[in-house]
Protein backbone atom coordinates (compact mmCIF):
# COMPACT_ATOMS: atom_id res chain seq x y z
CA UNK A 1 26.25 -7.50 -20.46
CA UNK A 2 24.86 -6.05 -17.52
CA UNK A 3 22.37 -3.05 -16.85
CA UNK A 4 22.32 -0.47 -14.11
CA UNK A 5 19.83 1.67 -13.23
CA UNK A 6 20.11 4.23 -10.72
CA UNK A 7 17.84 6.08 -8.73
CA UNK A 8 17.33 8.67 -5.37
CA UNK A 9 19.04 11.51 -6.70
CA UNK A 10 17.36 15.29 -6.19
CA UNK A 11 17.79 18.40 -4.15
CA UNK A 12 18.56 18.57 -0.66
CA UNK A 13 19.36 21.24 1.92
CA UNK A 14 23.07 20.96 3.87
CA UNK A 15 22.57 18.42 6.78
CA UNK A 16 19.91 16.44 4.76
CA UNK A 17 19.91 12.66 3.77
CA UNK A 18 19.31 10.84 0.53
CA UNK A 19 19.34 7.16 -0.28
CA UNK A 20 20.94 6.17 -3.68
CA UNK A 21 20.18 2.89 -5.09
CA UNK A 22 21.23 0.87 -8.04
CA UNK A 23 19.79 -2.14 -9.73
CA UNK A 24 21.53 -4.56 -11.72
CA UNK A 25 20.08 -6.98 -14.16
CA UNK A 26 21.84 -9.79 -13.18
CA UNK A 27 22.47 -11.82 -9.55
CA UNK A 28 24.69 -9.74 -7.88
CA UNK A 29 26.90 -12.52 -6.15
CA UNK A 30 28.58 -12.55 -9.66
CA UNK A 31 29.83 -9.32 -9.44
CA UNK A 32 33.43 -8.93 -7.83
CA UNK A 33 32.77 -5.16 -6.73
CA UNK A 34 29.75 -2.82 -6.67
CA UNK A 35 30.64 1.17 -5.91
CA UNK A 36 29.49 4.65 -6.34
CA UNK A 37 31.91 7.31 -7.71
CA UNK A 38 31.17 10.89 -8.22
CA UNK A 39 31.72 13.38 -10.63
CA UNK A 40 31.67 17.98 -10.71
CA UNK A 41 32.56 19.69 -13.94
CA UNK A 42 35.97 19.94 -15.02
CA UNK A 43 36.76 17.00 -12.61
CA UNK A 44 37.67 13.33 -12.97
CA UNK A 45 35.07 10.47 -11.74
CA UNK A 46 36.14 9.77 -7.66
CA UNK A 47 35.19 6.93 -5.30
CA UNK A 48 32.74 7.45 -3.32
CA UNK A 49 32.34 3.74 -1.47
CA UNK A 50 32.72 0.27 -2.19
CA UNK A 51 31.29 -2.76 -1.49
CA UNK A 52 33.56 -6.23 -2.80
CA UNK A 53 31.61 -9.02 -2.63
CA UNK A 54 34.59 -10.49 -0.22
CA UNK A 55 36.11 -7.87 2.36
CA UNK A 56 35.79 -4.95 3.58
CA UNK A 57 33.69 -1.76 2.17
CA UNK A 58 35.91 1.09 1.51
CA UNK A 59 34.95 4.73 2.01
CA UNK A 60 36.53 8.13 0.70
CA UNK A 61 37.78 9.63 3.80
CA UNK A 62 35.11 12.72 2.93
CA UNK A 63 32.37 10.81 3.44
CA UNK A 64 33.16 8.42 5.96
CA UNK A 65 30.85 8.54 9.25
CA UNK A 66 28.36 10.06 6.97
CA UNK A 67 27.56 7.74 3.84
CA UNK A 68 26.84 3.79 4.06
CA UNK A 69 27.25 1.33 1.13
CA UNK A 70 24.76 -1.55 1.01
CA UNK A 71 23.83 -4.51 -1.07
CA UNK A 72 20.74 -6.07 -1.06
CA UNK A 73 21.03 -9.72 -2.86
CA UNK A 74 17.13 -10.56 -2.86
CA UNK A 75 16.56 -7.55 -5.22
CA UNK A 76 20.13 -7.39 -6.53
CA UNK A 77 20.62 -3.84 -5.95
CA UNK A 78 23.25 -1.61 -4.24
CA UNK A 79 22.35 1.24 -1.73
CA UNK A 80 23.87 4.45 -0.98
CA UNK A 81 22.60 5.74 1.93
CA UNK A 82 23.84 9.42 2.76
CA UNK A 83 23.32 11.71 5.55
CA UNK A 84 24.84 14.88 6.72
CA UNK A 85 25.33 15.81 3.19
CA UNK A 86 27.15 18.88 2.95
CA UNK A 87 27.33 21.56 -0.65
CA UNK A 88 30.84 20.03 -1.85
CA UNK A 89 28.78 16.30 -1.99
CA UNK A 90 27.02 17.66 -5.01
CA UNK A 91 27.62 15.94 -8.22
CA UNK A 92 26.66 13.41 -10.12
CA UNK A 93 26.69 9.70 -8.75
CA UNK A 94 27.77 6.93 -11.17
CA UNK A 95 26.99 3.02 -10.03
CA UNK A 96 29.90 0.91 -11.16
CA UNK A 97 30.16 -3.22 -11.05
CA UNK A 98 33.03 -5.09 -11.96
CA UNK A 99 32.54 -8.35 -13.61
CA UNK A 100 35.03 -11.55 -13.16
CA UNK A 101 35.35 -12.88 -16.76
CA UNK A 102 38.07 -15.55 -16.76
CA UNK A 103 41.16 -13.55 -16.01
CA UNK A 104 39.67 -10.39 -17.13
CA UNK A 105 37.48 -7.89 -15.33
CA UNK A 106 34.13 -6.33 -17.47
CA UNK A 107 33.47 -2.48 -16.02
CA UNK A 108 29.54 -1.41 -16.16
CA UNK A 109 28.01 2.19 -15.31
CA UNK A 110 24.72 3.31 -14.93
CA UNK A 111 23.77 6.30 -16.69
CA UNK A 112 24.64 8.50 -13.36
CA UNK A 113 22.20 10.61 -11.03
CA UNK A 114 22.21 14.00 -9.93
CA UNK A 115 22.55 14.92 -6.18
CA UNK A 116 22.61 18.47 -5.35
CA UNK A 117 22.87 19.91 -2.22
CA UNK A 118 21.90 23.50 -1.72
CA UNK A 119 19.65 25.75 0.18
């Protein structure tokens, strides 16, 4: 089993920055994928960025040139580091890791955290 915990959500004007971050409870070099999604009322959970473990990151194209995806293995947490955020980047922000288990894959979220921006 493994725990996320998110943090770094809040209230920001348009064309402000916040920093997301995640922390798992185990070493992150065992898990296959780490990503944030998003999600707005009435609307399925969406990508935001990925970071695999091997390969490339992968960024919706809405926030690319705007949001970065980081890990950081001596704390095992990810980072979500977003600037130029704009009113339709509010939501809430779901960390997700994908676990290798044999030939099976274990999906973990974090309890999600709220990023609206407004003035």
């Amino acid at each position: 089993q493994v725990q996320l915990v998110e943090s770094g959500g809040g209230l920001v004007q348009p064309g402000g920055s916040l920093r997301l971050s995640c922390a798992a409870s185990i070493n992150i070099f065992r898990l296959n994928v780490m990503a944030w999604y998003r999600q707005t009322p009435g609307e399925q959970r969406e990508l935001v960025a990925a970071h695999p473990r091997v390969g490339s990151r992968i960024y919706a194209d809405s926030v690319k040139g705007r949001f970065t995806i980081s890990r950081d293995t001596a704390s095992n947490t990810v980072h979500l580091q977003m600037n130029g955020l704009k009113p339709e980047d509010t939501g809430v922000y779901y960390c997700k890791a994908e676990e290798p288990v044999g030939t099976t894959t274990n999906n973990y979220w974090g309890q999600g955290t709220q990023v609206t921006v407004s003035s």
